[in-house]
C-alpha atoms as a PDB file:
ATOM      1  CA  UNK A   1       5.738 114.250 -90.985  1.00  0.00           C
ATOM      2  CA  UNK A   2       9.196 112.997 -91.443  1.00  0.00           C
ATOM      3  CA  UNK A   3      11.236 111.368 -88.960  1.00  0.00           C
ATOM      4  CA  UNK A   4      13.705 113.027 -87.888  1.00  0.00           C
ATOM      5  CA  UNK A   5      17.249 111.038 -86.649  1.00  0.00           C
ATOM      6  CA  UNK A   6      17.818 111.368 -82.867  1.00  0.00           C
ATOM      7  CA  UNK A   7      15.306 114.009 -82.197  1.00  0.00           C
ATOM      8  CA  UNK A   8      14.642 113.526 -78.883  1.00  0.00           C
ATOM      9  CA  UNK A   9      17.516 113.692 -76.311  1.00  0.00           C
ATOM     10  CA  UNK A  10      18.564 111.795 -73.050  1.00  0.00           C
ATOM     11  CA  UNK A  11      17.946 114.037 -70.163  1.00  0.00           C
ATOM     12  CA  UNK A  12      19.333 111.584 -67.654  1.00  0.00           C
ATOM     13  CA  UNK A  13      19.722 107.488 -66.943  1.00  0.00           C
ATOM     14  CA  UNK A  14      18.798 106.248 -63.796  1.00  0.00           C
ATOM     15  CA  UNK A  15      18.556 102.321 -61.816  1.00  0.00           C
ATOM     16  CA  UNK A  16      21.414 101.040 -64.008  1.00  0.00           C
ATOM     17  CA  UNK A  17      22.147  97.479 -63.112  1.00  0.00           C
ATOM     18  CA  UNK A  18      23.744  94.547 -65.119  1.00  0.00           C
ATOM     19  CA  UNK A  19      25.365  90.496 -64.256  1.00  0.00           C
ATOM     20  CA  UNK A  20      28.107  89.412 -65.947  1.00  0.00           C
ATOM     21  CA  UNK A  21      29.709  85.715 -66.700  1.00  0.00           C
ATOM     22  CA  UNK A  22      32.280  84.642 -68.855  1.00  0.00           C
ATOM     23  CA  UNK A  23      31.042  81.520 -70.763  1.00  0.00           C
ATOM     24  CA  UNK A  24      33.263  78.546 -71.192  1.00  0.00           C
ATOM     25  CA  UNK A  25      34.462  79.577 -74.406  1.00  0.00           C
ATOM     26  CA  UNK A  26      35.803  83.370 -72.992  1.00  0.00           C
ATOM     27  CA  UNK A  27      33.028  85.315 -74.181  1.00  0.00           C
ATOM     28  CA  UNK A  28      31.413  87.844 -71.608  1.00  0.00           C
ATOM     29  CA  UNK A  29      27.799  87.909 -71.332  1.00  0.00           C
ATOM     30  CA  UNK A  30      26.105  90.902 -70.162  1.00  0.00           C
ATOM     31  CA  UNK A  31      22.361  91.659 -68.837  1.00  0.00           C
ATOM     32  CA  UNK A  32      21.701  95.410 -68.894  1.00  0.00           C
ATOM     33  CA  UNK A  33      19.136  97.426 -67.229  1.00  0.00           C
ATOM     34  CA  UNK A  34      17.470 100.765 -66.124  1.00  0.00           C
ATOM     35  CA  UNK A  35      15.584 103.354 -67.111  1.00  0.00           C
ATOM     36  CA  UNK A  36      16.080 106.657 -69.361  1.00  0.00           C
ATOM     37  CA  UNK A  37      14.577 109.993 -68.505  1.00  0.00           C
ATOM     38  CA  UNK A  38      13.371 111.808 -71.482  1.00  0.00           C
ATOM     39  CA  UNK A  39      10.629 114.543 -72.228  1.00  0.00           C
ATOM     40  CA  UNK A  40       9.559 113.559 -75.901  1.00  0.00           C
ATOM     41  CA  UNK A  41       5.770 115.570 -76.832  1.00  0.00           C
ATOM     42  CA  UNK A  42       3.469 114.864 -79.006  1.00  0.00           C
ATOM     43  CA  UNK A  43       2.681 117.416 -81.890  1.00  0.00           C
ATOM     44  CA  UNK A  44      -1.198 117.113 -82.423  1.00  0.00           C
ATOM     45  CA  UNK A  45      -3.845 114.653 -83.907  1.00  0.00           C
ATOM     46  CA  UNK A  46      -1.547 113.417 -85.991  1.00  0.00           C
ATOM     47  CA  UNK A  47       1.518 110.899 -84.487  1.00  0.00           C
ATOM     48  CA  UNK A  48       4.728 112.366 -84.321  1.00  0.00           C
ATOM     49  CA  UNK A  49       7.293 109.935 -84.681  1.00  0.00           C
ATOM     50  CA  UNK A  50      11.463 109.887 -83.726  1.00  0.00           C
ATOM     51  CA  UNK A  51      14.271 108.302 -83.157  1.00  0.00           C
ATOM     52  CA  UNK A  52      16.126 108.284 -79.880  1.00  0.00           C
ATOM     53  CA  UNK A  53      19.846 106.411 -78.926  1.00  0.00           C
ATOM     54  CA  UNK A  54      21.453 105.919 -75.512  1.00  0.00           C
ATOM     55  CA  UNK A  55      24.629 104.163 -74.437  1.00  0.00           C
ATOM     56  CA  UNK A  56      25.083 101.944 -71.666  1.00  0.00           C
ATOM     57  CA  UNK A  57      28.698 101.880 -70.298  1.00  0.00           C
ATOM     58  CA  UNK A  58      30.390  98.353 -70.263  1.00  0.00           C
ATOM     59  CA  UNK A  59      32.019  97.921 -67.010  1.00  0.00           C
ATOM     60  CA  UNK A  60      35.276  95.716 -66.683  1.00  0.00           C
ATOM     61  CA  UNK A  61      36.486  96.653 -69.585  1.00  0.00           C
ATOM     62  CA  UNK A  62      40.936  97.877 -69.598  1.00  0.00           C
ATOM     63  CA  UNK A  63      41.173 101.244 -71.353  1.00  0.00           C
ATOM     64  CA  UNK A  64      40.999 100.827 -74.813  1.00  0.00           C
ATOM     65  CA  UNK A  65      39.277  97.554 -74.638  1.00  0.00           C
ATOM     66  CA  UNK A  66      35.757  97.256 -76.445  1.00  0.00           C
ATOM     67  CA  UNK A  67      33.159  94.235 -76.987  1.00  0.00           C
ATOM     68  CA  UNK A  68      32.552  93.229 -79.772  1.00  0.00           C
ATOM     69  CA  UNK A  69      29.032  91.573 -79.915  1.00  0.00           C
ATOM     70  CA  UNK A  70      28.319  88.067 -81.435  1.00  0.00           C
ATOM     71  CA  UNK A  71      24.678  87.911 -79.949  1.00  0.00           C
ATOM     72  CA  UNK A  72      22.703  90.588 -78.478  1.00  0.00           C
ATOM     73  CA  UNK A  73      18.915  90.962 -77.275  1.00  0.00           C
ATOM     74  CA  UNK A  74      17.753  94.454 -76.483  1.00  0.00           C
ATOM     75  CA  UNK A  75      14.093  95.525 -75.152  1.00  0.00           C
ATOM     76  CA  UNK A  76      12.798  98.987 -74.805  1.00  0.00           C
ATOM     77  CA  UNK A  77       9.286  99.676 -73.214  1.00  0.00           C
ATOM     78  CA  UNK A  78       7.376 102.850 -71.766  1.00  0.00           C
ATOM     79  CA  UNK A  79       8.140 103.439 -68.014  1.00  0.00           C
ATOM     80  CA  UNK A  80       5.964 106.790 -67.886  1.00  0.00           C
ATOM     81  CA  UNK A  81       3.904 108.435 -69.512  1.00  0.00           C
ATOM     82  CA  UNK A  82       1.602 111.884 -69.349  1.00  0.00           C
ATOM     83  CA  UNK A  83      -1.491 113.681 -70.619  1.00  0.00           C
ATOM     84  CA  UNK A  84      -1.279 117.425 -69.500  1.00  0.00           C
ATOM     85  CA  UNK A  85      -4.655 117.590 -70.329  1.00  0.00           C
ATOM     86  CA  UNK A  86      -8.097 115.719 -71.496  1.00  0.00           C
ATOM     87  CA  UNK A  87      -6.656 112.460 -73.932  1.00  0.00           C
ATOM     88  CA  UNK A  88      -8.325 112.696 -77.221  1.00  0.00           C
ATOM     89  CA  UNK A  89      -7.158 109.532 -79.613  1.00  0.00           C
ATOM     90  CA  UNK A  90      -3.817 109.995 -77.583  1.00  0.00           C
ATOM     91  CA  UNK A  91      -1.176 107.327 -78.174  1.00  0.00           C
ATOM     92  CA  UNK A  92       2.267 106.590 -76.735  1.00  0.00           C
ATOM     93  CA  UNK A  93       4.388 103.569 -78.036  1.00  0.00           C
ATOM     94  CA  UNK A  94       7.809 102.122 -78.456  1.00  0.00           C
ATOM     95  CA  UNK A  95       7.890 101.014 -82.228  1.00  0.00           C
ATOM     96  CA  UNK A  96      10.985  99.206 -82.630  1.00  0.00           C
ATOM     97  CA  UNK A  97      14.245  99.066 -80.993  1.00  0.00           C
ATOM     98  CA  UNK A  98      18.195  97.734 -82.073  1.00  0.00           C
ATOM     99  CA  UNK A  99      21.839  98.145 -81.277  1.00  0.00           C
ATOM    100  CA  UNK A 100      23.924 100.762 -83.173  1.00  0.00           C
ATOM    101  CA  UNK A 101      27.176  99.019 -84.437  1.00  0.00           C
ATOM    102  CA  UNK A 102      27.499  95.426 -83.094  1.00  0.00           C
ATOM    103  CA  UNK A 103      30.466  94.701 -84.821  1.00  0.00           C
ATOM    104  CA  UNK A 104      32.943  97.105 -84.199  1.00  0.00           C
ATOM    105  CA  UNK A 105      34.156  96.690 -80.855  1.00  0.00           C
ATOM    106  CA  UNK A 106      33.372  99.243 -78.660  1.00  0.00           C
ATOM    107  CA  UNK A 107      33.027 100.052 -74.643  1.00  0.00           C
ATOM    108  CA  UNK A 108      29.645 101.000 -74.443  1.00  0.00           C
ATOM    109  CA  UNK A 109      26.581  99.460 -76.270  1.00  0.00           C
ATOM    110  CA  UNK A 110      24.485 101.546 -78.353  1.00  0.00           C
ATOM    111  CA  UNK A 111      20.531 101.447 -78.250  1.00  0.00           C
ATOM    112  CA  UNK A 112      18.823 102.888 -80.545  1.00  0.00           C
ATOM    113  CA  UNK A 113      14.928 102.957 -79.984  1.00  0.00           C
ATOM    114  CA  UNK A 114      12.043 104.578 -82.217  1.00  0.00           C
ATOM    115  CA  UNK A 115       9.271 106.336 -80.444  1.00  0.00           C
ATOM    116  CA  UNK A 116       5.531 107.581 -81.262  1.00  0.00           C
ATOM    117  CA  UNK A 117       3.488 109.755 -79.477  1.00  0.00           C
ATOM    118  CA  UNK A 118      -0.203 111.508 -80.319  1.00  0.00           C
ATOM    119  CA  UNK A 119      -1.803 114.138 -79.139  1.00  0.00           C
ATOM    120  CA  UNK A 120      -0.970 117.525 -78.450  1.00  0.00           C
ATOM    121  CA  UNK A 121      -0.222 116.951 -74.826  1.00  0.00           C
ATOM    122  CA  UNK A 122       0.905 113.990 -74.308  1.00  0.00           C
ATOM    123  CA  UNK A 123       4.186 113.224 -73.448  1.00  0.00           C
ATOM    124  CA  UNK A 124       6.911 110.111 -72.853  1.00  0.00           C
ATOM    125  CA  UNK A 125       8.526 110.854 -69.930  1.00  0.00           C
ATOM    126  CA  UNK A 126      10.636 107.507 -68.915  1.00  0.00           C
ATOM    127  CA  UNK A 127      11.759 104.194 -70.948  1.00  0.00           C
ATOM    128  CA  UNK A 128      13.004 100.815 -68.966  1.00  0.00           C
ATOM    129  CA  UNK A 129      15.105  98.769 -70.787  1.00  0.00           C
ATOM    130  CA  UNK A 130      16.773  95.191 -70.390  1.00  0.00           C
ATOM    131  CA  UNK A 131      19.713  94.842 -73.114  1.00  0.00           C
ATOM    132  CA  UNK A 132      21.395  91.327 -72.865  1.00  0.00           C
ATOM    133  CA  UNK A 133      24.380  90.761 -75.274  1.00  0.00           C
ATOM    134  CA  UNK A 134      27.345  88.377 -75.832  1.00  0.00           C
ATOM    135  CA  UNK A 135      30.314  89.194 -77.107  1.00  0.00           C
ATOM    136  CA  UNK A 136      34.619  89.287 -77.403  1.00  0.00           C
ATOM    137  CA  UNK A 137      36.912  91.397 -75.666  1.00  0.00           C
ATOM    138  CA  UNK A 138      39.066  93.412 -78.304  1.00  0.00           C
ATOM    139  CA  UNK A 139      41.419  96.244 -78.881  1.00  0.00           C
ATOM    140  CA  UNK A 140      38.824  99.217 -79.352  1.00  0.00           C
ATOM    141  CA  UNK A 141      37.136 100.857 -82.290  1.00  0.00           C
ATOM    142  CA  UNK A 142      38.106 104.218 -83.015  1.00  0.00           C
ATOM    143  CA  UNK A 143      36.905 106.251 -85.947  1.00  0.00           C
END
């Protein structure tokens, strides 16, 4: 089956947290993290894969103010997960994960994460995530 861009959508974010410092230099470091609700279901036998992307806001930013990232480290793993029925070869998994766009400055930070699930009834539910970046403050990106 192909893999479709973005398939699955963000139902909500919840727990968001983050630290900030400003390292000697004047970059602003960032830890990110929280969870994303989602309701991604498998197809079948076979594993259905997709695509999914969130945004985390970057607070303390002036309006029109972006970061533009030098260094960044983001993680994406299964929070929850569900079998609506009897789990036969079922599989749920995180296959890779990135940021959209590190160097265009920009106020939020974009995660973009790839997802798998088999089974006809199985389901990912929830993703945690800890996103750690470093990066300038500059004018924003627009497109």
């Amino acid at each position: 089956m192909a893999d479709p861009t973005f398939a699955v959508t963000v139902i909500d974010t919840g727990s968001p947290h983050f630290v900030t410092f400003t390292t000697p230099n004047g970059m602003l470091a960032y830890t990110f993290t929280g969870i994303v609700l989602i309701d991604f279901k498998g197809t079948g036998p076979d594993i259905f894969r997709t695509s999914l992307q969130f945004s985390i806001p970057i607070p303390g930013l002036s309006p029109g103010q972006g970061l533009k990232l030098f260094n960044w480290a983001p993680f994406v793993t299964l929070s929850a997960i569900s079998n609506d029925g009897p789990a036969i070869d079922a599989l749920w998994a995180v296959d890779e994960f990135s940021i959209d766009s590190p160097e265009r400055a920009l106020p939020t930070v974009a995660v973009n994460c790839k997802l798998a699930v088999r089974d006809i009834d199985g389901r990912i539910l929830r993703l945690s995530y800890v996103v750690q970046v470093l990066g300038s403050v500059e004018p924003a990106f627009h497109v």
